[in-house]
PDB file of N, CA and C in Angstrom:
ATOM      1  N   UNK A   1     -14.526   6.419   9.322  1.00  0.00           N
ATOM      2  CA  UNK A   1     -15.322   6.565   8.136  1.00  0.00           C
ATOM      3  C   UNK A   1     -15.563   5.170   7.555  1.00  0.00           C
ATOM      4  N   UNK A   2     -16.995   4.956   7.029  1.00  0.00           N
ATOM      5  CA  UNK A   2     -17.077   3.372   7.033  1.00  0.00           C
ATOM      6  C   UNK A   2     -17.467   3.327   5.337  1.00  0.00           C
ATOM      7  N   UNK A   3     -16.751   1.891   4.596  1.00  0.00           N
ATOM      8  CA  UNK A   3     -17.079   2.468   2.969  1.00  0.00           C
ATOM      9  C   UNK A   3     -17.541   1.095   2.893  1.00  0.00           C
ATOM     10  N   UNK A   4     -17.969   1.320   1.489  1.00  0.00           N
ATOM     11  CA  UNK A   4     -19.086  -0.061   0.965  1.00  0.00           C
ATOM     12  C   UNK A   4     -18.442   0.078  -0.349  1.00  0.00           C
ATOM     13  N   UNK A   5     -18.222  -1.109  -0.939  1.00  0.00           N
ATOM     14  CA  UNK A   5     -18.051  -1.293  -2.662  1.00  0.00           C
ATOM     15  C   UNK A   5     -18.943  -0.705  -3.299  1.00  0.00           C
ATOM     16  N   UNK A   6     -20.273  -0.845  -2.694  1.00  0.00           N
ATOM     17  CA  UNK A   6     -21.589  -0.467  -3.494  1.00  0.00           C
ATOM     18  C   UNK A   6     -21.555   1.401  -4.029  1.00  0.00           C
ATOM     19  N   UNK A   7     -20.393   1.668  -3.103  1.00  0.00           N
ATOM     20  CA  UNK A   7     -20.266   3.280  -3.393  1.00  0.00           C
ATOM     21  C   UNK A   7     -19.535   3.886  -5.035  1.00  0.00           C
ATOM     22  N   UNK A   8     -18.704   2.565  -5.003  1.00  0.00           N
ATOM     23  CA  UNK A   8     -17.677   2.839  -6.172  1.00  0.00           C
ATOM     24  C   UNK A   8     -19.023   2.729  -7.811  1.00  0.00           C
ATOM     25  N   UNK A   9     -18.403   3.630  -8.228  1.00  0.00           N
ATOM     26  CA  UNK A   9     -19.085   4.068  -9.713  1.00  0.00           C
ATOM     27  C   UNK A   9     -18.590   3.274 -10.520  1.00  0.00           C
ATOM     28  N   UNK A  10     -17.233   2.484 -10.011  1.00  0.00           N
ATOM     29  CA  UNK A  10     -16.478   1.638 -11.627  1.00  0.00           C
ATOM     30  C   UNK A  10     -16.080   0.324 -11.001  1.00  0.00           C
ATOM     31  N   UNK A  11     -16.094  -0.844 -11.011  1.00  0.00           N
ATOM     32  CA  UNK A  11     -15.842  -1.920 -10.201  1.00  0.00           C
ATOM     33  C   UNK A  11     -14.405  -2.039  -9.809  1.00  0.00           C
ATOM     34  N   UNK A  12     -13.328  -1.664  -9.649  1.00  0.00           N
ATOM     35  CA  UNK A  12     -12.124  -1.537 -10.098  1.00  0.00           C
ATOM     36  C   UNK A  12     -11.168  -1.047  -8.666  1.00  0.00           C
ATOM     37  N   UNK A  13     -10.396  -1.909  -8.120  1.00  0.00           N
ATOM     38  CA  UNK A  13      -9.468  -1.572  -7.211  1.00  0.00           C
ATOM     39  C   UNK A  13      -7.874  -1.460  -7.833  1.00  0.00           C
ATOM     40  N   UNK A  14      -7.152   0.254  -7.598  1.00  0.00           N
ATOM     41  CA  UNK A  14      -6.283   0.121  -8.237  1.00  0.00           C
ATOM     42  C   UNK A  14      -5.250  -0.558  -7.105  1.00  0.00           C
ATOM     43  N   UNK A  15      -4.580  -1.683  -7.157  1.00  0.00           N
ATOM     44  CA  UNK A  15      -3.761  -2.580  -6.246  1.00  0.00           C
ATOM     45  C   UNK A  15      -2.492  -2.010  -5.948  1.00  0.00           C
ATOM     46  N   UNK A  16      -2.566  -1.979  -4.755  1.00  0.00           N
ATOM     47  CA  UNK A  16      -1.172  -1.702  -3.623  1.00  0.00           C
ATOM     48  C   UNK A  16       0.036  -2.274  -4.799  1.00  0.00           C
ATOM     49  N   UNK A  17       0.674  -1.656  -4.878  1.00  0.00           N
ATOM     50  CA  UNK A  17       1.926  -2.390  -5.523  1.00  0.00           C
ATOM     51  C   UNK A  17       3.256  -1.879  -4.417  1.00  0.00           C
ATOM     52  N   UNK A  18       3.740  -2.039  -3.593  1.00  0.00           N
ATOM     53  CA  UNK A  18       5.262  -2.046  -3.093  1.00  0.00           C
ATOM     54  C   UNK A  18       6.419  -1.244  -3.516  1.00  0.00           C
ATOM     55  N   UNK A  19       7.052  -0.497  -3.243  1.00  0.00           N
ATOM     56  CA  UNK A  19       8.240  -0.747  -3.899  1.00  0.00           C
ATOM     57  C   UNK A  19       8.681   0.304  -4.823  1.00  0.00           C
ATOM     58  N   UNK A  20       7.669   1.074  -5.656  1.00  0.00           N
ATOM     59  CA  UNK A  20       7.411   1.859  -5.894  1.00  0.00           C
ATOM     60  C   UNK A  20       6.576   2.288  -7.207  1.00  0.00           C
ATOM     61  N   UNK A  21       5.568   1.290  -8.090  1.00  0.00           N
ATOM     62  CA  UNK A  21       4.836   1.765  -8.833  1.00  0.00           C
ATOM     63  C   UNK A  21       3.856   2.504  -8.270  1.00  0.00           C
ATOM     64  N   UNK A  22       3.351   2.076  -7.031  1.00  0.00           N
ATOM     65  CA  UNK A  22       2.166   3.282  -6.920  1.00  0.00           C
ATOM     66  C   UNK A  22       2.716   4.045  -6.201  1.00  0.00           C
ATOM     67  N   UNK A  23       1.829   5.466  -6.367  1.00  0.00           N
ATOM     68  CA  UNK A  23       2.292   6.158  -5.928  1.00  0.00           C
ATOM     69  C   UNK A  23       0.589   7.440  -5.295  1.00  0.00           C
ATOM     70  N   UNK A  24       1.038   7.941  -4.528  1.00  0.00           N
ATOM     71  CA  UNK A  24      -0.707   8.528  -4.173  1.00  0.00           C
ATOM     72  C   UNK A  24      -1.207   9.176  -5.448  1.00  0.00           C
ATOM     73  N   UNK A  25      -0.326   9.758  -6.389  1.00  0.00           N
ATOM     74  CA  UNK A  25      -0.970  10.395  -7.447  1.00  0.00           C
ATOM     75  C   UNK A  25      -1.919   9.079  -8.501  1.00  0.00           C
ATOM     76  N   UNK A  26      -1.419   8.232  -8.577  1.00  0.00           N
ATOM     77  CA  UNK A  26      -1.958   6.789  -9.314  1.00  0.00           C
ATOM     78  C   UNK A  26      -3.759   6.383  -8.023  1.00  0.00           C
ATOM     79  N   UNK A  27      -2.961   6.589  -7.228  1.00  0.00           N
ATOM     80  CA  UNK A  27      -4.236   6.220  -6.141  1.00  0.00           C
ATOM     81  C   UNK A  27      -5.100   7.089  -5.909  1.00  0.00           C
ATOM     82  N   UNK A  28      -4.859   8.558  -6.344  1.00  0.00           N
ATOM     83  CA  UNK A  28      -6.102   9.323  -6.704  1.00  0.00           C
ATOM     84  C   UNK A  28      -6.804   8.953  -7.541  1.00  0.00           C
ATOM     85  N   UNK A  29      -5.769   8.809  -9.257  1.00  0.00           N
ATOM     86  CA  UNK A  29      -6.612   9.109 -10.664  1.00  0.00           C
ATOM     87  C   UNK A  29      -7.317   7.802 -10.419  1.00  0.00           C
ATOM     88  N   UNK A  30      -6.980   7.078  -9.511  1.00  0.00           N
ATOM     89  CA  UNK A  30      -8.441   5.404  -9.640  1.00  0.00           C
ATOM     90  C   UNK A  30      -9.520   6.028  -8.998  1.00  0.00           C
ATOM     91  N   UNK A  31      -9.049   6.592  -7.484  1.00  0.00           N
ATOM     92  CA  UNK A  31     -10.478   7.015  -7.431  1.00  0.00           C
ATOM     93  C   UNK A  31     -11.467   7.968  -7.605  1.00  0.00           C
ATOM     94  N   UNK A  32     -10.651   9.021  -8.799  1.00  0.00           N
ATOM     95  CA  UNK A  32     -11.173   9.767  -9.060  1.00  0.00           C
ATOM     96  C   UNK A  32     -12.050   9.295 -10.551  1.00  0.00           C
ATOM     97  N   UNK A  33     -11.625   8.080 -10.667  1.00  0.00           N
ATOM     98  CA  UNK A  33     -12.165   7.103 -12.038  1.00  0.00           C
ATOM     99  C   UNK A  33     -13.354   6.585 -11.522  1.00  0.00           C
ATOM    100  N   UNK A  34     -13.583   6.439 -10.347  1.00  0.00           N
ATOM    101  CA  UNK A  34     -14.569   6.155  -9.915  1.00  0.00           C
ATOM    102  C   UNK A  34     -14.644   4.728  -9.176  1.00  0.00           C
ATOM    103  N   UNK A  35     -13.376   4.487  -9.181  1.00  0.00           N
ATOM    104  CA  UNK A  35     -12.948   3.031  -8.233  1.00  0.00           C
ATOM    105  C   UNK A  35     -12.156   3.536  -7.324  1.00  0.00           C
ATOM    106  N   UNK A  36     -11.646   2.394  -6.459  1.00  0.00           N
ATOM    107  CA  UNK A  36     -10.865   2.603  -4.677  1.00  0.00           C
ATOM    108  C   UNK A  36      -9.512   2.435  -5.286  1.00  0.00           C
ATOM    109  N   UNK A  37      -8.589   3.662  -5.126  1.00  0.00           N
ATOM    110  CA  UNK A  37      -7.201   3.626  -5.105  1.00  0.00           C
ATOM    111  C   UNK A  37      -6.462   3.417  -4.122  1.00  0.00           C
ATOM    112  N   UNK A  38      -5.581   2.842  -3.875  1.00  0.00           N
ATOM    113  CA  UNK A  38      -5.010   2.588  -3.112  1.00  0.00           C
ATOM    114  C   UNK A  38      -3.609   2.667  -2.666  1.00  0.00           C
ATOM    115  N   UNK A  39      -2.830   3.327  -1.530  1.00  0.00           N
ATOM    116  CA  UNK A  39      -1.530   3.697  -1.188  1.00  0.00           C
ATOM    117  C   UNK A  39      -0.978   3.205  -0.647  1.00  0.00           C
ATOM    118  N   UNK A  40      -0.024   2.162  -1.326  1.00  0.00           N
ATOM    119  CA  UNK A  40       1.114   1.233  -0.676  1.00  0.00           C
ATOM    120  C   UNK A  40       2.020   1.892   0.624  1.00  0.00           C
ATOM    121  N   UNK A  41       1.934   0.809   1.252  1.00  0.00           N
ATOM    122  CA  UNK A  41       2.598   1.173   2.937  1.00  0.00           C
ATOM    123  C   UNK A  41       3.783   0.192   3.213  1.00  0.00           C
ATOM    124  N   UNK A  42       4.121  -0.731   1.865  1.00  0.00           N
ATOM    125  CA  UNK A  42       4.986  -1.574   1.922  1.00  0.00           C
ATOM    126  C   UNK A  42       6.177  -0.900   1.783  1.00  0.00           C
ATOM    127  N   UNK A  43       7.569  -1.264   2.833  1.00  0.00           N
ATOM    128  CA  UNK A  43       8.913  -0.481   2.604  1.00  0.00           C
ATOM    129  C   UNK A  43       8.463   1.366   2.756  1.00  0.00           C
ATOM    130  N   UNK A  44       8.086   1.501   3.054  1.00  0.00           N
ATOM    131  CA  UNK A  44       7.581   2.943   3.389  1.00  0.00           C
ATOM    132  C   UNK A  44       8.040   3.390   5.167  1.00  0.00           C
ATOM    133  N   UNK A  45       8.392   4.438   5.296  1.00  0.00           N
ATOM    134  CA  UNK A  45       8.365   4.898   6.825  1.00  0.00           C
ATOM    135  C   UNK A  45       6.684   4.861   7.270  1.00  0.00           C
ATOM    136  N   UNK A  46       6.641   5.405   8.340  1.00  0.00           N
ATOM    137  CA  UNK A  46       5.716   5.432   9.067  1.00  0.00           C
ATOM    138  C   UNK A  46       5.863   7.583   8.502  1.00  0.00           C
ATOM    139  N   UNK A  47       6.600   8.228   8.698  1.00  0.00           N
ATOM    140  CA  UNK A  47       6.293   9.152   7.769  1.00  0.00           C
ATOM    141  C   UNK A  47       6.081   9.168   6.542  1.00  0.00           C
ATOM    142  N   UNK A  48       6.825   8.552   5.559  1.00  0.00           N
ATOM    143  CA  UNK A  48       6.765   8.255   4.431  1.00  0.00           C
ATOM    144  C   UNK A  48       4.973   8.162   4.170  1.00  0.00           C
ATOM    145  N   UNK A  49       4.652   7.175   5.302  1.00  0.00           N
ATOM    146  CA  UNK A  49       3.302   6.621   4.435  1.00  0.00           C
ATOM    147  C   UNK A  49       2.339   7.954   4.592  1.00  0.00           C
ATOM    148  N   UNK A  50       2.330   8.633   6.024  1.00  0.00           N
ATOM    149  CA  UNK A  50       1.557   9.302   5.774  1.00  0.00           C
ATOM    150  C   UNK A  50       2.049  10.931   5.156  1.00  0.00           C
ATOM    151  N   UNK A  51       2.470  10.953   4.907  1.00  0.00           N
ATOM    152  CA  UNK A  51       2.336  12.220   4.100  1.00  0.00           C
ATOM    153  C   UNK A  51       2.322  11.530   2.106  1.00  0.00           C
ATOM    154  N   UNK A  52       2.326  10.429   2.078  1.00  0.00           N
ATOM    155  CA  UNK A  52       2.219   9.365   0.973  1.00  0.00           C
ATOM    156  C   UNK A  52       0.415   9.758   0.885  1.00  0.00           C
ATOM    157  N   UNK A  53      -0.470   9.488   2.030  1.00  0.00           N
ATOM    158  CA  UNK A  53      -1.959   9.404   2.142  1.00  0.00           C
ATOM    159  C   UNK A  53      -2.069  11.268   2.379  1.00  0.00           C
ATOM    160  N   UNK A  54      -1.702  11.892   2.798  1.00  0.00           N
ATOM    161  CA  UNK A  54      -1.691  13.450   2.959  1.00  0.00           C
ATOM    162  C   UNK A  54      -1.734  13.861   1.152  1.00  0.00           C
ATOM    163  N   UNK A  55      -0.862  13.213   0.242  1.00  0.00           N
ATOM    164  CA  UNK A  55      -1.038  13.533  -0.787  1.00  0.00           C
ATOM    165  C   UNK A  55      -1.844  13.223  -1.479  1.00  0.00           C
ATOM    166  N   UNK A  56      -2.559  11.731  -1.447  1.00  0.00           N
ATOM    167  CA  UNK A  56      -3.635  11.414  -2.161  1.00  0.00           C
ATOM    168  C   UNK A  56      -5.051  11.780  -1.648  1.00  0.00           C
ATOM    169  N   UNK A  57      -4.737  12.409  -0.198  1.00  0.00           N
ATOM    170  CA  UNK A  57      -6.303  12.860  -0.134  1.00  0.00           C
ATOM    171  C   UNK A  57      -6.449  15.006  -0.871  1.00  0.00           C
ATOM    172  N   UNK A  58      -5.211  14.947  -1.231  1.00  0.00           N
ATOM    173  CA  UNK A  58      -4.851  16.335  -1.390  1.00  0.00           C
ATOM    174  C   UNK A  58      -5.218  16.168  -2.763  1.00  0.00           C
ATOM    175  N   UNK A  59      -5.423  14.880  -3.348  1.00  0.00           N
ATOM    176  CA  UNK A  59      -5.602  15.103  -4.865  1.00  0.00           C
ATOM    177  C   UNK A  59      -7.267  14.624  -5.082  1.00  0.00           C
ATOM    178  N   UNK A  60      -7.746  13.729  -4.408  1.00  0.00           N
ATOM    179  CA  UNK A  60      -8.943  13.265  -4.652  1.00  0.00           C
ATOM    180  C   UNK A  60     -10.298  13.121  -3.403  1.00  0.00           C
ATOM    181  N   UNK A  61     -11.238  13.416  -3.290  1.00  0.00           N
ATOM    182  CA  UNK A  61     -12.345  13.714  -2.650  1.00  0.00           C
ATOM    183  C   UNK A  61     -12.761  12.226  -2.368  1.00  0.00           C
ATOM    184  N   UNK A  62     -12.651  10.989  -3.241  1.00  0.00           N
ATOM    185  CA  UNK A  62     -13.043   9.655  -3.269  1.00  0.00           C
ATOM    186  C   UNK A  62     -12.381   9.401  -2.700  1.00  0.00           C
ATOM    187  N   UNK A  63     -13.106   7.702  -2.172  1.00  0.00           N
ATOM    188  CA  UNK A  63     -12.001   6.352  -1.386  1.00  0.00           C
ATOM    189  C   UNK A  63     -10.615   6.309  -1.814  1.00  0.00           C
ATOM    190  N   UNK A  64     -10.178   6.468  -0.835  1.00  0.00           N
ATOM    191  CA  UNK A  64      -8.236   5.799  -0.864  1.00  0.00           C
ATOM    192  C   UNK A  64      -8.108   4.688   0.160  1.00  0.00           C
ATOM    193  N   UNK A  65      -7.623   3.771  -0.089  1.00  0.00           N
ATOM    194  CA  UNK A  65      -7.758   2.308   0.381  1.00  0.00           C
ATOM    195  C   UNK A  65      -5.781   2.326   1.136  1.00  0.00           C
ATOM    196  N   UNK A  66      -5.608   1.778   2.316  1.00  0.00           N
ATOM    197  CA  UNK A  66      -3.936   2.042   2.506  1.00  0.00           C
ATOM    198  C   UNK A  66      -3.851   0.939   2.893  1.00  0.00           C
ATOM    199  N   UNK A  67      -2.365  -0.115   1.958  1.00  0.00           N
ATOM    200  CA  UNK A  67      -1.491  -1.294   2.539  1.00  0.00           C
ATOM    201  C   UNK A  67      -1.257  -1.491   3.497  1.00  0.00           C
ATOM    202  N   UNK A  68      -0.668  -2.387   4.172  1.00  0.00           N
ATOM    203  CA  UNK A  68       0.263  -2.072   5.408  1.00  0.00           C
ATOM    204  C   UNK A  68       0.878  -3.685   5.099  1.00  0.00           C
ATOM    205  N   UNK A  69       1.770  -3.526   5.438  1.00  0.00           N
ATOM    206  CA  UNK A  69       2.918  -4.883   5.474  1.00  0.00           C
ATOM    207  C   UNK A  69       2.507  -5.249   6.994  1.00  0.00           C
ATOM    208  N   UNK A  70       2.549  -6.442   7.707  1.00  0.00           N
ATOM    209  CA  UNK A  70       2.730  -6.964   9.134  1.00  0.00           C
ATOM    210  C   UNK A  70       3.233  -7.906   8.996  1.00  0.00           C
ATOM    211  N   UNK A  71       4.790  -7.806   9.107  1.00  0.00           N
ATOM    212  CA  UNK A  71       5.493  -8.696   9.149  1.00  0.00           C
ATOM    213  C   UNK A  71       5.420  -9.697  10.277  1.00  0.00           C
ATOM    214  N   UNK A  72       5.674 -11.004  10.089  1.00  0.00           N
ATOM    215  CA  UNK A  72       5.575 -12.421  10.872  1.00  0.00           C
ATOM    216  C   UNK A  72       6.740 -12.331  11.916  1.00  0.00           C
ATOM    217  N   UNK A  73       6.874 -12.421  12.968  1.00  0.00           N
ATOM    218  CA  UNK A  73       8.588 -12.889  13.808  1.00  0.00           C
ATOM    219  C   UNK A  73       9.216 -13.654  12.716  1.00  0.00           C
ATOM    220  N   UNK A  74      10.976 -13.501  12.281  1.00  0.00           N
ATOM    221  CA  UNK A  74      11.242 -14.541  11.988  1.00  0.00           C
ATOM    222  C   UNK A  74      12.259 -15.394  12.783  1.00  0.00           C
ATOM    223  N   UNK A  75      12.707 -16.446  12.428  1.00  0.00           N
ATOM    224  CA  UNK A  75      13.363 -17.098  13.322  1.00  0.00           C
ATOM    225  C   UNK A  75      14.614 -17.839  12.461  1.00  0.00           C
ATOM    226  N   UNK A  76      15.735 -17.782  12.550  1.00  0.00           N
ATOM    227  CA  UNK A  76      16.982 -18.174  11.514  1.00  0.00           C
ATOM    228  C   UNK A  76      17.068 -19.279  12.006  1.00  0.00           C
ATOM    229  N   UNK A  77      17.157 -19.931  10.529  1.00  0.00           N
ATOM    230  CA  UNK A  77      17.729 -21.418  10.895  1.00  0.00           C
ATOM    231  C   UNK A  77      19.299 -21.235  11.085  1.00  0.00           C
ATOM    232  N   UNK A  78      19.895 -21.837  12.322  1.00  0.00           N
ATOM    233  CA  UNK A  78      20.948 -21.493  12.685  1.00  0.00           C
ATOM    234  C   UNK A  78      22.112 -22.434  11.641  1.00  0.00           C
ATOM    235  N   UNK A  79      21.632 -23.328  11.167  1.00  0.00           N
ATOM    236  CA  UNK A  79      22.291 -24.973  10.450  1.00  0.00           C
ATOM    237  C   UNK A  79      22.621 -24.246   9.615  1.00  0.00           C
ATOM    238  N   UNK A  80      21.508 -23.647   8.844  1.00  0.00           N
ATOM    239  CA  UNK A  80      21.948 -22.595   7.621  1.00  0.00           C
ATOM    240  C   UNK A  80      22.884 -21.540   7.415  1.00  0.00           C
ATOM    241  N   UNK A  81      22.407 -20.895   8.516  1.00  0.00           N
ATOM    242  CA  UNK A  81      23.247 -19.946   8.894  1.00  0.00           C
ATOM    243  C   UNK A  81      25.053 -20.320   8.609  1.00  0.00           C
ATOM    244  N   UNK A  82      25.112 -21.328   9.591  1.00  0.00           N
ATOM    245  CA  UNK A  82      26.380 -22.220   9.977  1.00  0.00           C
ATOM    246  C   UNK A  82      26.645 -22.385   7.941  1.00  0.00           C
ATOM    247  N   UNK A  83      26.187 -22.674   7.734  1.00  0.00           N
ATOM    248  CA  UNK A  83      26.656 -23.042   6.080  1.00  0.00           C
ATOM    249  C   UNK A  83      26.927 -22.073   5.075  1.00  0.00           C
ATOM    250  N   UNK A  84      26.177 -20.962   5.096  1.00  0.00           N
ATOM    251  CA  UNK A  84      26.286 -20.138   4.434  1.00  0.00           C
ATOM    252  C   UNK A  84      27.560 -19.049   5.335  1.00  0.00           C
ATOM    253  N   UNK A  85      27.936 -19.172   6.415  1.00  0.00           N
ATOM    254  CA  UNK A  85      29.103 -18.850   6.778  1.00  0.00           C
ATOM    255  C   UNK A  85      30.799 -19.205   6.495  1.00  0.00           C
ATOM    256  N   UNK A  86      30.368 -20.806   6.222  1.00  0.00           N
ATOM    257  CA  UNK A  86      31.323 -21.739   5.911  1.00  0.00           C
ATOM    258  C   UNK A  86      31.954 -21.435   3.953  1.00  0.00           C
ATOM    259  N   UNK A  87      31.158 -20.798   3.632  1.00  0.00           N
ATOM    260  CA  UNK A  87      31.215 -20.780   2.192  1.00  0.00           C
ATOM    261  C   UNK A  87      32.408 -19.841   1.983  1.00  0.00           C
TER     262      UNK A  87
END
């Protein structure tokens, strides 16, 4: 399904927040305001998220916009490591 800003009635993206202020019910009432709500995927399962988006399309007919975290490889500094062991 392909969306355009030009669709939204109110200029207004309600923003992914993490963690847990949003929630799909918040990401309906935006786009049922007439802007793109949106359903944080940050710290979320892979179930979590979608039955997270199962609920906000259960509440609103408009755009729902979904986060996703993609985390980087990381790589430990081992020196550090070594120091914060030593403590």
């Amino acid at each position: 399904m392909a969306f355009s800003f030009s669709e939204l009635t109110v200029p207004l993206v309600g923003a992914p927040m993490a963690g847990g202020p949003s929630t799909p019910a918040l990401a309906a009432a935006v786009s049922e305001a007439g802007g793109l709500g949106f359903v944080a995927g940050g710290y979320r399962t892979a179930q979590q998220l979608a039955d997270d988006i199962t609920a906000a399309r259960a509440l609103t007919t408009g755009p729902i916009g979904v986060n996703l975290f993609v985390p980087q490889p990381s790589y430990a500094d081992v020196v550090l490591l070594d120091e914060y062991a030593d403590l």
